[in-house]
N, C-alpha and C. Protein backbone atom coordinates (compact mmCIF):
# COMPACT_ATOMS: atom_id res chain seq x y z
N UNK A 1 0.84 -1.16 0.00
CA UNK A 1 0.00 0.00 0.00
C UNK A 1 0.90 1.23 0.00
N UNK A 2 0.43 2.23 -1.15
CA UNK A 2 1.39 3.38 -0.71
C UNK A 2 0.35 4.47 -0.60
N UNK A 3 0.72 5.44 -0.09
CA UNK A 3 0.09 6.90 -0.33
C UNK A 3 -0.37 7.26 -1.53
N UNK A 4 -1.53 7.56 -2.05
CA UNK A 4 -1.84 8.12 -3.41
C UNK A 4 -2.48 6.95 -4.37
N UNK A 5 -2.53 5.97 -3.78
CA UNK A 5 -2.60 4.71 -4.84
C UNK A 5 -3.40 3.85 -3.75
N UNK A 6 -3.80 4.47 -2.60
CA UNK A 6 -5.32 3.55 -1.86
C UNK A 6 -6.41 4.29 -1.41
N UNK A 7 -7.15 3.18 -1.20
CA UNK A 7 -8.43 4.34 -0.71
C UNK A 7 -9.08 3.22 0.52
N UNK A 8 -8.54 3.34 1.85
CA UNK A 8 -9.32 2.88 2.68
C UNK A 8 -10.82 3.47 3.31
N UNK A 9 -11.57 2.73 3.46
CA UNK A 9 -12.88 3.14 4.45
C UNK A 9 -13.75 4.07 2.92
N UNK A 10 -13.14 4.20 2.14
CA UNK A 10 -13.74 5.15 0.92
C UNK A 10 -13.35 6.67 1.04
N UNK A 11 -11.67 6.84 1.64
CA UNK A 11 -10.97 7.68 1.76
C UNK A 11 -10.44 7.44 1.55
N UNK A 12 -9.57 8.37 0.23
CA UNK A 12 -7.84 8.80 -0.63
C UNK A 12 -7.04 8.97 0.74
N UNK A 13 -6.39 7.99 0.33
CA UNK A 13 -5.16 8.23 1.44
C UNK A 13 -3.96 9.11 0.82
N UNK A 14 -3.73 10.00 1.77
CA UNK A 14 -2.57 10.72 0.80
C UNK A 14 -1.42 10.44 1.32
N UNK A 15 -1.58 9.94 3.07
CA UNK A 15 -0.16 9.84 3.68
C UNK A 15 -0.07 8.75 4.87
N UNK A 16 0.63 7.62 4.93
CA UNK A 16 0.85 6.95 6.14
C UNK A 16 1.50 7.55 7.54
N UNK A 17 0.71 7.95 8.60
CA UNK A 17 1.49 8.41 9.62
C UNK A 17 1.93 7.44 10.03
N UNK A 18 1.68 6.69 11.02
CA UNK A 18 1.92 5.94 11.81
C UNK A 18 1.35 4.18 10.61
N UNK A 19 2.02 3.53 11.19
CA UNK A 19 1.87 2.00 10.85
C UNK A 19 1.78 1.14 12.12
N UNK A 20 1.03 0.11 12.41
CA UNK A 20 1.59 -1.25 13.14
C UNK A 20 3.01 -1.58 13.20
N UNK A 21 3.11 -3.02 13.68
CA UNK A 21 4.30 -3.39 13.77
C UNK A 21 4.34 -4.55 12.57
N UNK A 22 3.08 -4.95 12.17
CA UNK A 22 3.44 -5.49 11.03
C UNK A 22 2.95 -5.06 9.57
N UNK A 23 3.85 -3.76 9.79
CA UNK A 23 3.60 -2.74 8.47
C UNK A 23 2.15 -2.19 7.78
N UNK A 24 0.68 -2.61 8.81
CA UNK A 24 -0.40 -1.77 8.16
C UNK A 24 -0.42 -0.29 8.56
N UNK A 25 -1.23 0.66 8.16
CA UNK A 25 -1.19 2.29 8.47
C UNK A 25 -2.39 1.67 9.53
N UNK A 26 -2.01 2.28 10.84
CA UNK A 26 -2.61 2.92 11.79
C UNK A 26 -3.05 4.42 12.05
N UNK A 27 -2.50 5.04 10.95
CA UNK A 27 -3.03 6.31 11.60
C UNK A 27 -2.48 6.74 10.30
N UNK A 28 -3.83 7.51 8.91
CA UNK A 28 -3.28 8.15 7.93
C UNK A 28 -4.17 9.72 8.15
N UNK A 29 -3.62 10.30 6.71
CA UNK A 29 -3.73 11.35 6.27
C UNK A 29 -4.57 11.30 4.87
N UNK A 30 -6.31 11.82 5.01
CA UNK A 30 -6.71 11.42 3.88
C UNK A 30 -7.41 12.22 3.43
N UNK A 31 -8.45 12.02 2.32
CA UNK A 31 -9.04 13.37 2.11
C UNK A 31 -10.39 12.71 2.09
N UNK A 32 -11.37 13.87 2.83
CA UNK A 32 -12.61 13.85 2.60
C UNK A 32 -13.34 14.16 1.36
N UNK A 33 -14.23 13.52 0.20
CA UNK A 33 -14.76 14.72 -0.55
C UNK A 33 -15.99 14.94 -0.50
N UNK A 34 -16.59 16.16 -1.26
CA UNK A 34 -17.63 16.45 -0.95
C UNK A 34 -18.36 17.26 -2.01
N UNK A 35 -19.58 16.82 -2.85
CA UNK A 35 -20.07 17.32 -3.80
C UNK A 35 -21.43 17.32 -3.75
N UNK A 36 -22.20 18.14 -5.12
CA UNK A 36 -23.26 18.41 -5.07
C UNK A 36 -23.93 18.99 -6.57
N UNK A 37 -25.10 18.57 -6.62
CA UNK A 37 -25.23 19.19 -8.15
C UNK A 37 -25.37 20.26 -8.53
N UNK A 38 -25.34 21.52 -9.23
CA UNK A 38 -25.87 23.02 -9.34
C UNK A 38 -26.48 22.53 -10.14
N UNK A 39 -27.97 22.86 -9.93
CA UNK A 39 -28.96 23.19 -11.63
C UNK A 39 -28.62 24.21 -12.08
N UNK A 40 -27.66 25.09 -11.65
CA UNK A 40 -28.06 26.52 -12.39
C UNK A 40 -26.67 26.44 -13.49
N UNK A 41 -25.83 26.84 -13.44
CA UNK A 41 -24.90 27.00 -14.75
C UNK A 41 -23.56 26.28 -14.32
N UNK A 42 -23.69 25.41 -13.39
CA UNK A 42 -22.26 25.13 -13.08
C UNK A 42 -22.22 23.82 -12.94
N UNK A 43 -23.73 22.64 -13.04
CA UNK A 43 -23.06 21.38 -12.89
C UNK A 43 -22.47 20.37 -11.79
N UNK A 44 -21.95 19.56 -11.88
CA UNK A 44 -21.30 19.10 -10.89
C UNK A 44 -20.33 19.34 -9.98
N UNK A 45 -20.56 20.14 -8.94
CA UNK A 45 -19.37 20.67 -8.26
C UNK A 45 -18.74 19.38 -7.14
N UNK A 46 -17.38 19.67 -6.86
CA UNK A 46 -16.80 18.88 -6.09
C UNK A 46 -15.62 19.20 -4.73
N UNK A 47 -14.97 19.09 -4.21
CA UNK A 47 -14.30 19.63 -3.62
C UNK A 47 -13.73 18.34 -2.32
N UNK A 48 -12.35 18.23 -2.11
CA UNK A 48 -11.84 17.84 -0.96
C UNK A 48 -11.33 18.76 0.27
N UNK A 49 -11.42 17.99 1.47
CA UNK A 49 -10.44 18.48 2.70
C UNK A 49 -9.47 17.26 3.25
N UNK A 50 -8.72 17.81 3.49
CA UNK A 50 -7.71 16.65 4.18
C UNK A 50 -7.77 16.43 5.27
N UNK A 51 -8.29 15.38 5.98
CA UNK A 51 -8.19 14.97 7.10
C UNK A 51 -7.40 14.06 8.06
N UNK A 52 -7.64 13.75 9.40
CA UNK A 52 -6.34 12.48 9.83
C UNK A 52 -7.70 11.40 10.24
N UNK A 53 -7.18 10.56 10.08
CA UNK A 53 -8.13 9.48 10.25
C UNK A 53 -7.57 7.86 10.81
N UNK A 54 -7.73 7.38 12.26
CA UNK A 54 -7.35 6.10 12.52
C UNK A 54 -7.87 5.04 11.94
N UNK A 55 -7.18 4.30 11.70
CA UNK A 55 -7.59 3.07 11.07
C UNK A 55 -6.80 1.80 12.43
N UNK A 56 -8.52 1.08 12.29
CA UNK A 56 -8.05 -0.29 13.04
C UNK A 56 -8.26 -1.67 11.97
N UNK A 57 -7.78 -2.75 12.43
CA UNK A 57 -7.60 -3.49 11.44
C UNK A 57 -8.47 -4.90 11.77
N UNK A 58 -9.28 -5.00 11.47
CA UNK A 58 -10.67 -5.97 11.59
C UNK A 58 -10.36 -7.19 10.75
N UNK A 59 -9.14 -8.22 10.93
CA UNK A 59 -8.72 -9.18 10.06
C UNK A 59 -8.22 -8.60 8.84
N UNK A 60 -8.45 -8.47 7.70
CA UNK A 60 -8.10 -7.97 6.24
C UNK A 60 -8.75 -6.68 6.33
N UNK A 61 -9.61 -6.22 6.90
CA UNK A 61 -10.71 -5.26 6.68
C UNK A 61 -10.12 -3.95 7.80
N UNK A 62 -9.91 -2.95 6.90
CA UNK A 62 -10.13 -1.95 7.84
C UNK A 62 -11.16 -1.00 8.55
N UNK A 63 -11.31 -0.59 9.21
CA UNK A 63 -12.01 0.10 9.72
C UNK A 63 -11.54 1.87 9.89
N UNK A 64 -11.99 2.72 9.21
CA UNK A 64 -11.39 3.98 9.08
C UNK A 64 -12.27 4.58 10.08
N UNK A 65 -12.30 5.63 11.10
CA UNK A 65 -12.39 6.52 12.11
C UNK A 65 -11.71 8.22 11.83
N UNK A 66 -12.58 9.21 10.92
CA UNK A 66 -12.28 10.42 10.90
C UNK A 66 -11.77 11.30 12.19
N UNK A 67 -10.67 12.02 12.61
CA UNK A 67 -10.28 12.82 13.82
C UNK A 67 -10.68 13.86 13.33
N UNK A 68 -11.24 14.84 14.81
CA UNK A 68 -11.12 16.44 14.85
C UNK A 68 -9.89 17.01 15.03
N UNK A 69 -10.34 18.50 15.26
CA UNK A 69 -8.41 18.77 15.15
C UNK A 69 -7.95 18.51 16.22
N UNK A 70 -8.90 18.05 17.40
CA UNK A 70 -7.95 17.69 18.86
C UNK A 70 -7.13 16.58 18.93
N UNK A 71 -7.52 15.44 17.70
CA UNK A 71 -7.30 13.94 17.67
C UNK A 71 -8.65 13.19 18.32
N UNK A 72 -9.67 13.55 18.56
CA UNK A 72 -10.83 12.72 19.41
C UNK A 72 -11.69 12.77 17.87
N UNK A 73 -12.58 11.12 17.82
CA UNK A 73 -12.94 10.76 16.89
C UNK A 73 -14.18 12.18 16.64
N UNK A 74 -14.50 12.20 15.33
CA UNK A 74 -16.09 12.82 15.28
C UNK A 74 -16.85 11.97 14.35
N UNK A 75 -18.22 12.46 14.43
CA UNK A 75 -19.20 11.78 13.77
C UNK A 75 -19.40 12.07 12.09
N UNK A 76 -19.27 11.22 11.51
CA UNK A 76 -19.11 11.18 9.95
C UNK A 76 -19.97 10.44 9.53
N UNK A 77 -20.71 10.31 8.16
CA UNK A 77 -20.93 8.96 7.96
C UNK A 77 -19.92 8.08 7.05
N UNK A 78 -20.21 6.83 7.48
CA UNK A 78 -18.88 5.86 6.66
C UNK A 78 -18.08 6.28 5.74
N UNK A 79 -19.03 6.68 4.19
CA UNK A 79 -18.21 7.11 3.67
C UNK A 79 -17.97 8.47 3.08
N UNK A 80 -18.26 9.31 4.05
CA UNK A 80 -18.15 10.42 3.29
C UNK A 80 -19.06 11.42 3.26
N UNK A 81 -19.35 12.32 1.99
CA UNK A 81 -20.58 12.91 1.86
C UNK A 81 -20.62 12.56 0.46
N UNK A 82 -19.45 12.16 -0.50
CA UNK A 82 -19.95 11.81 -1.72
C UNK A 82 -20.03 10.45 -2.09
């Protein structure tokens, strides 16, 4: 797995902080996105934020957990808003 080339929980990972001890990311850097349609002249708009997000590891399966800026989890839904 590298940065830029996964998408856990249905978040772009952009950066591994922290890893386990047997090399999964415990703790990345990813981006949220977030879109919406305009009827009026503009179409599909889109937009990311970068967030930090823990990941625990549920056998093969991860489990992604969005942080606030304190590090304490907040409420998201699974995947996203888009």
């Amino acid at each position: 797995m590298r940065p830029g080339f996964a998408v856990l929980g249905a978040y772009p990972v952009l950066d591994i902080v922290e890893a386990t001890d047997d090399g999964l990311p415990s703790l990345i850097k990813a981006v949220e996105l977030s879109g919406y349609f305009d009827s009026g002249m503009h179409g599909w708009r889109g937009w990311g934020n970068d967030i930090t997000c823990t990941v625990v590891w549920d056998g093969d399966e991860p489990v992604v957990e969005p942080l606030d800026a304190h590090g304490n989890p907040r409420g998201v839904r699974l995947f996203g808003t888009l």
